[in-house]
N, C-alpha and C. Protein backbone atom coordinates (compact mmCIF):
# COMPACT_ATOMS: atom_id res chain seq x y z
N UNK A 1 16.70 46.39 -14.94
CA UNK A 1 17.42 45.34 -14.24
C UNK A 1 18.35 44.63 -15.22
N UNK A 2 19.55 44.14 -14.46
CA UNK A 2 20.50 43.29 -15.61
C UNK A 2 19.83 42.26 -15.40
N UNK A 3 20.33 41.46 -16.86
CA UNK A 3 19.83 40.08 -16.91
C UNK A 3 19.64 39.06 -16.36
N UNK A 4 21.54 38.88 -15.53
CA UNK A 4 21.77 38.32 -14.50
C UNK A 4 20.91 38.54 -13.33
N UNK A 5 20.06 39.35 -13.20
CA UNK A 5 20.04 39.54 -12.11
C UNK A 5 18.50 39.07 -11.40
N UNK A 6 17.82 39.49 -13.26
CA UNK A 6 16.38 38.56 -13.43
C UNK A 6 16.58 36.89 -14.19
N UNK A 7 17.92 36.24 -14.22
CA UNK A 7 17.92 35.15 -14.12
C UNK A 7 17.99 34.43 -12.89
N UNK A 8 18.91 35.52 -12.05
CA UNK A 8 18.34 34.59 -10.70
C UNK A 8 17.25 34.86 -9.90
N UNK A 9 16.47 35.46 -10.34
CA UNK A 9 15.04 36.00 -9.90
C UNK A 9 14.24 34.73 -10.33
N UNK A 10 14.11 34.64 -11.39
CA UNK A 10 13.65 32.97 -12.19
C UNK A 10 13.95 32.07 -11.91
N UNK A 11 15.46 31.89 -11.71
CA UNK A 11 15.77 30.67 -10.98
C UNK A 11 15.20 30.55 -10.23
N UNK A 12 15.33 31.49 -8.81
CA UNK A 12 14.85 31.18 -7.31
C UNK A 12 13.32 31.17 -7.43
N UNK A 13 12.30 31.38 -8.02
CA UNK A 13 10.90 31.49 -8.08
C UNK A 13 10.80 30.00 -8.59
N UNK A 14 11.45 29.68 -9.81
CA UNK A 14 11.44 28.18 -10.17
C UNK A 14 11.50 27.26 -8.89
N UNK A 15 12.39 27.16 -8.20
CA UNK A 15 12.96 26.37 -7.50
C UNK A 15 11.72 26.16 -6.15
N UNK A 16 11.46 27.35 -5.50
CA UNK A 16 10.30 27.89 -4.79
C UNK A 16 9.27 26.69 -5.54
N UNK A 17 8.98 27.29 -6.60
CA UNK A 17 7.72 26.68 -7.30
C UNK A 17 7.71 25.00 -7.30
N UNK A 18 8.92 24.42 -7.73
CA UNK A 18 9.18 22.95 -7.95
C UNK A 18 9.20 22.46 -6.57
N UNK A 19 9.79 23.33 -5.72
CA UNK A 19 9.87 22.33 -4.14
C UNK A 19 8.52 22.26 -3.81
N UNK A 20 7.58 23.32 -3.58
CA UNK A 20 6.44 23.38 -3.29
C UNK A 20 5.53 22.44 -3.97
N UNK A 21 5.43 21.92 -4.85
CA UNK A 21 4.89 21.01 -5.83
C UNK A 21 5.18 19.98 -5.38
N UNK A 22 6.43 19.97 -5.45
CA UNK A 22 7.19 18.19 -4.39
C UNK A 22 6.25 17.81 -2.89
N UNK A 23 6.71 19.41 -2.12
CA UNK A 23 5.86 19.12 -1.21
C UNK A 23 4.31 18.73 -0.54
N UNK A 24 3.41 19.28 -1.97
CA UNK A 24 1.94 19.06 -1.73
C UNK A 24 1.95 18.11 -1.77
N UNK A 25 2.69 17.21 -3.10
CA UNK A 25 2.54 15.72 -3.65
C UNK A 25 2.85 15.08 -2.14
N UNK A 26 3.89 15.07 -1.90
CA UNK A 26 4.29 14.16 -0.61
C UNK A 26 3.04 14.38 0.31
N UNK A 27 2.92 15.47 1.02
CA UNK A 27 1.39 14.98 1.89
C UNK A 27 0.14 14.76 1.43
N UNK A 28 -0.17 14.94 0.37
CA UNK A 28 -1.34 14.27 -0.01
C UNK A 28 -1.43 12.78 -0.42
N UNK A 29 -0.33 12.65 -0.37
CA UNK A 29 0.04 11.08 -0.76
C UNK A 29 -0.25 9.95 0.41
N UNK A 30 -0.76 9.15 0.24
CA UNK A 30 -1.49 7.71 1.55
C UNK A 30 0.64 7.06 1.98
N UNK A 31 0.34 6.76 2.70
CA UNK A 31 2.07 6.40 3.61
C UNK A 31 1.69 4.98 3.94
N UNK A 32 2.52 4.02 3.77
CA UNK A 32 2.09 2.13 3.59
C UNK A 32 3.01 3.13 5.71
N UNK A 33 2.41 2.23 6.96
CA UNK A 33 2.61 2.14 7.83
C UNK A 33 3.19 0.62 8.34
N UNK A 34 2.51 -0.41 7.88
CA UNK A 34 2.98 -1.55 8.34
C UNK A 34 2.27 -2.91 7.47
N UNK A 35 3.24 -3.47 7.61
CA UNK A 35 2.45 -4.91 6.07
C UNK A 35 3.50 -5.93 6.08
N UNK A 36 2.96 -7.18 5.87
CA UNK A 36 3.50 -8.03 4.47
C UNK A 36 3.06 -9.18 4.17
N UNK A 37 3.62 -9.87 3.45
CA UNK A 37 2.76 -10.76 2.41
C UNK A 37 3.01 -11.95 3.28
N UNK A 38 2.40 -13.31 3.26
CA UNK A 38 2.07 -14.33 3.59
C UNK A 38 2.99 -15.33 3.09
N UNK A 39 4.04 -15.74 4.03
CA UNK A 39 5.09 -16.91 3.33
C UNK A 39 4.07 -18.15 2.93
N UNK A 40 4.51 -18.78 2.07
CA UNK A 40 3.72 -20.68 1.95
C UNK A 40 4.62 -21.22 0.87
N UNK A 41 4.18 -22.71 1.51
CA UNK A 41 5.26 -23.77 0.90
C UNK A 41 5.11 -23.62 -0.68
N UNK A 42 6.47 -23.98 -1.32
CA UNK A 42 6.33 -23.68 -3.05
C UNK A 42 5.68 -24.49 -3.38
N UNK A 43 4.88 -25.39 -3.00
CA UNK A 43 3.53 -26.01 -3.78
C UNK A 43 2.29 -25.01 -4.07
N UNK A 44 2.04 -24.00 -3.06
CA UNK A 44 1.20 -23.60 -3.10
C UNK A 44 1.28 -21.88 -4.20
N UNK A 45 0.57 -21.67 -4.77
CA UNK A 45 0.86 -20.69 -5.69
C UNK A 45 -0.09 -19.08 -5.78
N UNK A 46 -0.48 -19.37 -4.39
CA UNK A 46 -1.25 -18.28 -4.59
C UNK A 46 -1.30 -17.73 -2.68
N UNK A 47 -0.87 -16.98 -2.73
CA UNK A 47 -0.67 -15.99 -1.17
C UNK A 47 -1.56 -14.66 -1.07
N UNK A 48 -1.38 -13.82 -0.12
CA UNK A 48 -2.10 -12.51 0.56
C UNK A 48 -1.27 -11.75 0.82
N UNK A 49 -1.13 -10.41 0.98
CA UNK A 49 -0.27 -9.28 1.49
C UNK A 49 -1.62 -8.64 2.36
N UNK A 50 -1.24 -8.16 3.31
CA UNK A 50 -2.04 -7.37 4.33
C UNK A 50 -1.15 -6.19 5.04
N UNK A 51 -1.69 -4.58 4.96
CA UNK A 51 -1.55 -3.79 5.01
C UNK A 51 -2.18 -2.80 5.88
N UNK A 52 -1.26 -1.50 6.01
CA UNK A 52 -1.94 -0.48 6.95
C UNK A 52 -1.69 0.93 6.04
N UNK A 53 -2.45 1.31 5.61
CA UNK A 53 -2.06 2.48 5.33
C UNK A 53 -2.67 3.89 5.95
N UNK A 54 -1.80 4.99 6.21
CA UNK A 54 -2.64 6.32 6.46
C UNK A 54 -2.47 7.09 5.72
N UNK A 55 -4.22 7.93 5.55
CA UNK A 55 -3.80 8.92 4.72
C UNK A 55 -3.96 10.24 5.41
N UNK A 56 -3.26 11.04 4.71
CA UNK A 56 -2.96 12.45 5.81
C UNK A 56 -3.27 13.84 4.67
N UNK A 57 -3.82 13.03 3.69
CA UNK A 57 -4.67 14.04 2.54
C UNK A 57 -5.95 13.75 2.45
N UNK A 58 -6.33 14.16 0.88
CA UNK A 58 -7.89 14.44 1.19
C UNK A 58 -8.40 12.83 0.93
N UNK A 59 -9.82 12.19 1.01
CA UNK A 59 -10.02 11.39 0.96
C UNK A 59 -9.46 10.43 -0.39
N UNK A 60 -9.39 9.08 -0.72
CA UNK A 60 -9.11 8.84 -2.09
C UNK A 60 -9.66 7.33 -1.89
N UNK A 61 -9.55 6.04 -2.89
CA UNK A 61 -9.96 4.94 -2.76
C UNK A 61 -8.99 4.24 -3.54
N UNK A 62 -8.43 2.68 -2.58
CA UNK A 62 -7.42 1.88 -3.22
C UNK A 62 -8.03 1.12 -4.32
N UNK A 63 -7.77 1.14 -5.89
CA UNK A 63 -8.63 0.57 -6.65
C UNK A 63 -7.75 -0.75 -7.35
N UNK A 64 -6.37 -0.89 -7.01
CA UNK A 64 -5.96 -1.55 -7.76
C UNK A 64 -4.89 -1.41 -6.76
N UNK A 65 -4.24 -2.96 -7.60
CA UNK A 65 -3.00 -3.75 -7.10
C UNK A 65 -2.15 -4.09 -7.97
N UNK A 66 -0.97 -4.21 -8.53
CA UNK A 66 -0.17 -4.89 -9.08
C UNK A 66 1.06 -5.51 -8.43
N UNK A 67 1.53 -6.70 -8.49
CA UNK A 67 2.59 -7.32 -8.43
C UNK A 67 3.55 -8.07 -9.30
N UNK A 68 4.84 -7.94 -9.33
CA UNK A 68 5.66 -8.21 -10.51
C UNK A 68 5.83 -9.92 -10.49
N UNK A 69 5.59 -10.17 -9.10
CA UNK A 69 5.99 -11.58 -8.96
C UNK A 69 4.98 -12.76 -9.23
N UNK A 70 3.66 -11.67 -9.38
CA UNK A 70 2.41 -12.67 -9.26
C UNK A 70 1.71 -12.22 -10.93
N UNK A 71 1.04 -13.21 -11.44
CA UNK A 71 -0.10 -12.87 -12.35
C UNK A 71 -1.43 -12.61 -12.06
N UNK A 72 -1.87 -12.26 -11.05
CA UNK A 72 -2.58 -11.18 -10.75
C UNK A 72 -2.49 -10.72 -9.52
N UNK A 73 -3.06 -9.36 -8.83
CA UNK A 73 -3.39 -9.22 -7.21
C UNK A 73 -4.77 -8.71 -7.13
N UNK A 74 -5.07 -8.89 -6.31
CA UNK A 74 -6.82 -8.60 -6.34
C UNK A 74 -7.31 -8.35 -4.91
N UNK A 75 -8.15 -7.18 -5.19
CA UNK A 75 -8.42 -6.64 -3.82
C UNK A 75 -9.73 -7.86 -2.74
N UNK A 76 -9.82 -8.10 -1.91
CA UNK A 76 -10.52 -8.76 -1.49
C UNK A 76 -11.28 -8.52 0.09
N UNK A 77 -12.86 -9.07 -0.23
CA UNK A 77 -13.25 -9.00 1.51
C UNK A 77 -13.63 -10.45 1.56
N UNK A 78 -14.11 -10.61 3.19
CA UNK A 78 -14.36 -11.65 3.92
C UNK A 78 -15.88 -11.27 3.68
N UNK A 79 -16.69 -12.62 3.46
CA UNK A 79 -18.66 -12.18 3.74
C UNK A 79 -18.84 -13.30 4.46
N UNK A 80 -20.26 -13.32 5.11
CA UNK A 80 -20.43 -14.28 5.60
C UNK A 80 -22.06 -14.91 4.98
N UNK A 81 -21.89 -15.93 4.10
CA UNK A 81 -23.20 -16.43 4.00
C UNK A 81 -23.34 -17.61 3.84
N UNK A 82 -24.33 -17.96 5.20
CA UNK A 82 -25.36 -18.77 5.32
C UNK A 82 -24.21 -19.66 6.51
N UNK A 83 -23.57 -18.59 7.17
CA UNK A 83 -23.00 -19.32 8.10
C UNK A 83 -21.41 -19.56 7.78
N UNK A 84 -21.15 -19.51 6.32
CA UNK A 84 -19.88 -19.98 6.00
C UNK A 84 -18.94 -18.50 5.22
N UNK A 85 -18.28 -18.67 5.64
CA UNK A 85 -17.20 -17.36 5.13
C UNK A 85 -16.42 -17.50 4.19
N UNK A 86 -16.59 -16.36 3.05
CA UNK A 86 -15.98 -16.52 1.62
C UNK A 86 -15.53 -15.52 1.08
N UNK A 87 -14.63 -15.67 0.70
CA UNK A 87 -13.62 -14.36 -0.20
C UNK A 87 -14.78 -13.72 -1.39
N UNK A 88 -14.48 -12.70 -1.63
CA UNK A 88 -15.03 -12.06 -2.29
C UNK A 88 -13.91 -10.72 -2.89
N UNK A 89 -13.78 -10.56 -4.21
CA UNK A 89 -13.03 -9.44 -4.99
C UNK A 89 -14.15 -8.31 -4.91
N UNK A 90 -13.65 -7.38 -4.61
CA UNK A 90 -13.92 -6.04 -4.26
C UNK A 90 -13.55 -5.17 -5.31
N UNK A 91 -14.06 -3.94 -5.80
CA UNK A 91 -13.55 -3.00 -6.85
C UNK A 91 -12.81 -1.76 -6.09
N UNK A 92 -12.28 -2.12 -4.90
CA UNK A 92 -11.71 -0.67 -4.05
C UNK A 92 -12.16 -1.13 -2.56
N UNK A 93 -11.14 -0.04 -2.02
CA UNK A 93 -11.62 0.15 -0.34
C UNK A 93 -11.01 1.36 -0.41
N UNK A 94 -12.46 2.39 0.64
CA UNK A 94 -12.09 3.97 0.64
C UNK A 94 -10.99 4.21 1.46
N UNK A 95 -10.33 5.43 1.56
CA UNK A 95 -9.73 5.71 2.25
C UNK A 95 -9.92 6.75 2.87
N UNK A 96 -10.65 7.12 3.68
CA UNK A 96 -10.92 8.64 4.15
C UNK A 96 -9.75 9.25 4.56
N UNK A 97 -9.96 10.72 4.69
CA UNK A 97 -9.20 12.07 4.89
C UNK A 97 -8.95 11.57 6.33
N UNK A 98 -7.11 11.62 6.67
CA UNK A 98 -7.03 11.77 8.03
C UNK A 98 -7.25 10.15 8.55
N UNK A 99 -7.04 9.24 8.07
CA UNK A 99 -7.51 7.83 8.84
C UNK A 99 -6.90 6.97 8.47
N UNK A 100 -6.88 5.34 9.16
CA UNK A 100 -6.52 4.49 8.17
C UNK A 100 -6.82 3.38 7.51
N UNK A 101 -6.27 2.80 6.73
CA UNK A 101 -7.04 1.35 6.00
C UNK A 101 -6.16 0.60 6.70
N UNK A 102 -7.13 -0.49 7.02
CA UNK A 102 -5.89 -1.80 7.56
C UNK A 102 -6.70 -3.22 6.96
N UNK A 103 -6.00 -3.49 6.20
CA UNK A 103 -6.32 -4.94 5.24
C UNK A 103 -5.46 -5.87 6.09
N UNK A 104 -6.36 -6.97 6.47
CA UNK A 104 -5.88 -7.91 7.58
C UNK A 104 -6.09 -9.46 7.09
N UNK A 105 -5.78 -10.00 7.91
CA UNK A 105 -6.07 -11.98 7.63
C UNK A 105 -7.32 -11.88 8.29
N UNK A 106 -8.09 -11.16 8.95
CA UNK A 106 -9.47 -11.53 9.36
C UNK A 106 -10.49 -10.37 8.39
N UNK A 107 -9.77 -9.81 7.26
CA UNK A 107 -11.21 -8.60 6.78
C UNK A 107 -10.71 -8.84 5.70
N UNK A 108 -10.43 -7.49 5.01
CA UNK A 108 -10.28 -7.15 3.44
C UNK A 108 -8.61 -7.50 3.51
N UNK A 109 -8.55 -7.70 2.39
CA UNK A 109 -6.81 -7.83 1.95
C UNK A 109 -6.66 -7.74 0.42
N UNK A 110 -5.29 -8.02 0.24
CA UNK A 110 -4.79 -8.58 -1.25
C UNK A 110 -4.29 -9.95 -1.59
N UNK A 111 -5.42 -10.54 -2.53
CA UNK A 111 -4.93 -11.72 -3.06
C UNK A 111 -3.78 -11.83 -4.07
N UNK A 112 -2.88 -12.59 -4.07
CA UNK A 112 -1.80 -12.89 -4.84
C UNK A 112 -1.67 -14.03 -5.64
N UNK A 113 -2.29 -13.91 -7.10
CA UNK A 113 -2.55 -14.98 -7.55
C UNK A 113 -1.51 -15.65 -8.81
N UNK A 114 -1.39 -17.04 -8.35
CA UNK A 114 -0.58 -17.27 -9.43
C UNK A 114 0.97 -17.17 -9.17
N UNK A 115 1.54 -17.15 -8.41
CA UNK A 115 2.79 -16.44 -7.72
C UNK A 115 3.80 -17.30 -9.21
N UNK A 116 5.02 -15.91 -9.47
CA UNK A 116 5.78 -16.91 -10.73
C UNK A 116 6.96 -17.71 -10.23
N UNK A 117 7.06 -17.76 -8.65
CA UNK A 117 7.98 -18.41 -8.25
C UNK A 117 7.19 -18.00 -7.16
N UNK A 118 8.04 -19.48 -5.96
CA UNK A 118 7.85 -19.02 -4.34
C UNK A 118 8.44 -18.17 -3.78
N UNK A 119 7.84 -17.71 -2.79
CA UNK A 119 8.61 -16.33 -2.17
C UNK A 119 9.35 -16.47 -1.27
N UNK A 120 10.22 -16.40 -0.95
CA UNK A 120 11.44 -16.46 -0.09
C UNK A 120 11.20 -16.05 1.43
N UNK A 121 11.32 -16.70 2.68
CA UNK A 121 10.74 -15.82 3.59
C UNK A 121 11.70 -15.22 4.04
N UNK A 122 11.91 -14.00 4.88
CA UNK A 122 12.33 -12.73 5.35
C UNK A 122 13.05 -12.38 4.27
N UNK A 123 12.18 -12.20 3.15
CA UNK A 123 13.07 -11.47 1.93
C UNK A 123 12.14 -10.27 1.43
N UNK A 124 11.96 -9.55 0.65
CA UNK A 124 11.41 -7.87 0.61
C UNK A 124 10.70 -8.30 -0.71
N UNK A 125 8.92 -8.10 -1.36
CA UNK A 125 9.03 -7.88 -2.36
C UNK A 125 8.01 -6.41 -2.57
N UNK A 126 7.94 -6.33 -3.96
CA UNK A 126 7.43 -4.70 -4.11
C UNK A 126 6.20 -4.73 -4.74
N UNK A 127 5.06 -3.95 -3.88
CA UNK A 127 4.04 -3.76 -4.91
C UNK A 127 3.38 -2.39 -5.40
N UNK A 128 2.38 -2.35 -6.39
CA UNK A 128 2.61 -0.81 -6.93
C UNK A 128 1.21 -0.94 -6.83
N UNK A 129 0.60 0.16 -5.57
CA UNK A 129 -0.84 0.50 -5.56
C UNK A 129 -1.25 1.45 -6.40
N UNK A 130 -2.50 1.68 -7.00
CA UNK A 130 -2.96 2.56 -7.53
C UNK A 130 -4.32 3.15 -6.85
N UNK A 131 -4.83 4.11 -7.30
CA UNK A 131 -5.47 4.71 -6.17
C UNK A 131 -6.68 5.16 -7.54
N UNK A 132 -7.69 5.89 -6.51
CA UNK A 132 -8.70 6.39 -7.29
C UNK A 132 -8.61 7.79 -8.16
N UNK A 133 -7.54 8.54 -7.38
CA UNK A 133 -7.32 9.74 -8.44
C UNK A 133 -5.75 9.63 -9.30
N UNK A 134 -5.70 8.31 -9.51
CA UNK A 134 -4.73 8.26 -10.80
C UNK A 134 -3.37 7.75 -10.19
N UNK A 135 -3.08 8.11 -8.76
CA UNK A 135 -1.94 8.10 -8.24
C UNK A 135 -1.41 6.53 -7.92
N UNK A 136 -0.34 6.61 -8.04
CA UNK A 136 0.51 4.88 -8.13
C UNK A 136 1.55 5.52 -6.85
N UNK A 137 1.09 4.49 -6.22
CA UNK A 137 2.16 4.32 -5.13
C UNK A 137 3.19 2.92 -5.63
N UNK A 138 4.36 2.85 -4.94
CA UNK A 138 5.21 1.39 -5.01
C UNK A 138 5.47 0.93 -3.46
N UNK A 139 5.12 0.25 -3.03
CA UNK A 139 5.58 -0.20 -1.44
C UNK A 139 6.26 -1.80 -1.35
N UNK A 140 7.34 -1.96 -0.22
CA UNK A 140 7.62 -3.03 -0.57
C UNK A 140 7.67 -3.62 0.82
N UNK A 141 7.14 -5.02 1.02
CA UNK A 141 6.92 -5.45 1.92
C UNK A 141 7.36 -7.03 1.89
N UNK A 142 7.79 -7.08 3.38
CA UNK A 142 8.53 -8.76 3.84
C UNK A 142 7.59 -9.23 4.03
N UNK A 143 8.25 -10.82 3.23
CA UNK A 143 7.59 -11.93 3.30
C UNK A 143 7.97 -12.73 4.55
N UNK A 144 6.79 -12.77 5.21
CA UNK A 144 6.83 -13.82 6.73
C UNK A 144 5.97 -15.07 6.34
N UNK A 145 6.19 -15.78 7.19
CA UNK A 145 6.19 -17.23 7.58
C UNK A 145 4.41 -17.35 8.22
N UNK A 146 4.36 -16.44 8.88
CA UNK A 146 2.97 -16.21 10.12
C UNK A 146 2.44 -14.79 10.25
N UNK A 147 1.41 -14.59 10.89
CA UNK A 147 0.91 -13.19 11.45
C UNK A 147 1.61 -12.97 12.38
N UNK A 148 1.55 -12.07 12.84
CA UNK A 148 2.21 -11.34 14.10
C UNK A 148 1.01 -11.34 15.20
N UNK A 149 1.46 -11.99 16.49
CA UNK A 149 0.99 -12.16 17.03
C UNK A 149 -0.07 -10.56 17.97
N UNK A 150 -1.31 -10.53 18.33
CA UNK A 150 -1.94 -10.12 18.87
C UNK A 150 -1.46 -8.84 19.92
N UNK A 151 -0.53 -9.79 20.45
CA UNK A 151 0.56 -9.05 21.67
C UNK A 151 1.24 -8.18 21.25
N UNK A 152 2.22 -8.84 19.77
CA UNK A 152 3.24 -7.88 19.50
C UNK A 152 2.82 -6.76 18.81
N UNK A 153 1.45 -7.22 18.56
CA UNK A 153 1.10 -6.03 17.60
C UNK A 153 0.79 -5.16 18.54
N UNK A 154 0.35 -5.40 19.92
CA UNK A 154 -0.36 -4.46 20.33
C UNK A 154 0.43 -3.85 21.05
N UNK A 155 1.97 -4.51 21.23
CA UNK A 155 3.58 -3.57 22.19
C UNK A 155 3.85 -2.70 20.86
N UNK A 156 3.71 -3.17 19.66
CA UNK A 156 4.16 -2.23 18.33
C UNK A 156 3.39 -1.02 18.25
N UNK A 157 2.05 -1.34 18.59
CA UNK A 157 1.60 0.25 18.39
C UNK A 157 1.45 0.93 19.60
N UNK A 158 1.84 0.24 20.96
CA UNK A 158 2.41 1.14 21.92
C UNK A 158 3.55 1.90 21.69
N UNK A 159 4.53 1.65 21.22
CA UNK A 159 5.38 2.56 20.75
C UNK A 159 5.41 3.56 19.54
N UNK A 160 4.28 4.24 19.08
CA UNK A 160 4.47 5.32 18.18
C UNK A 160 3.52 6.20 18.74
């Protein structure tokens, strides 16, 4: 064979090879579905982001949070003892194969601590999840004022 002819033999097997690689990564990868962080007055310095994510790979667990705007984020649940309900930092929440996580104002979420400025409401900021098998996601999510009401949530997921 000419050279040329097993260079583009290599090429095209390369290319094959690199897209396919692109492609596993992308579906095994968890997809942010719907979120965002908690507007409050600039006195206050410490907010929540609440999230939906699905994953459409094999199982994995959210172990970590970072935010650029805050000095720390921290995963968190709701407990209830002795009648009274209290935050609690968590080391992860699983994510099973095929399902989804939804971190809410009434369960698990992300605390935002320390914020280095107030957050602007209907403005975008970005956070970078990390996961249990190494993988860093970046997602970026609007800052609102309130939750979304009950209703709208429930006309929003009538439509998909």
């Amino acid at each position: 064979m000419e050279f040329k002819t097993l260079k583009q033999i290599f090429k095209q097997l390369f290319n094959i090879t690199l897209f396919s690689c692109l492609s596993f990564t992308a579906l095994a990868q968890v997809m942010l579905v719907d979120g965002y962080v908690r507007a409050m007055p600039p006195s206050v310095p410490n907010t929540a982001a609440y999230i939906t994510l699905e994953n459409h790979g094999p199982a994995t667990r959210l172990v970590g949070v970072t935010a650029p705007f805050a000095k720390e984020a921290q995963l968190h649940t709701l407990v209830d003892e002795d009648g009274m309900v209290k935050m609690r930092q968590v080391d992860g929440f699983d994510v099973d194969s095929h399902s989804s996580l939804v971190l809410s104002e009434s369960g698990n979420h992300i605390m935002l601590l320390g914020l280095t400025a107030p957050l602007t409401e209907n403005s975008n900021v970005d956070l970078n999840l990390t996961f249990s098998d190494g993988q860093q996601q970046r997602i970026s999510l609007p800052v609102i004022k309130q939750a979304r009401s009950a209703e709208a949530e429930h006309q929003h997921h009538q439509h998909h």
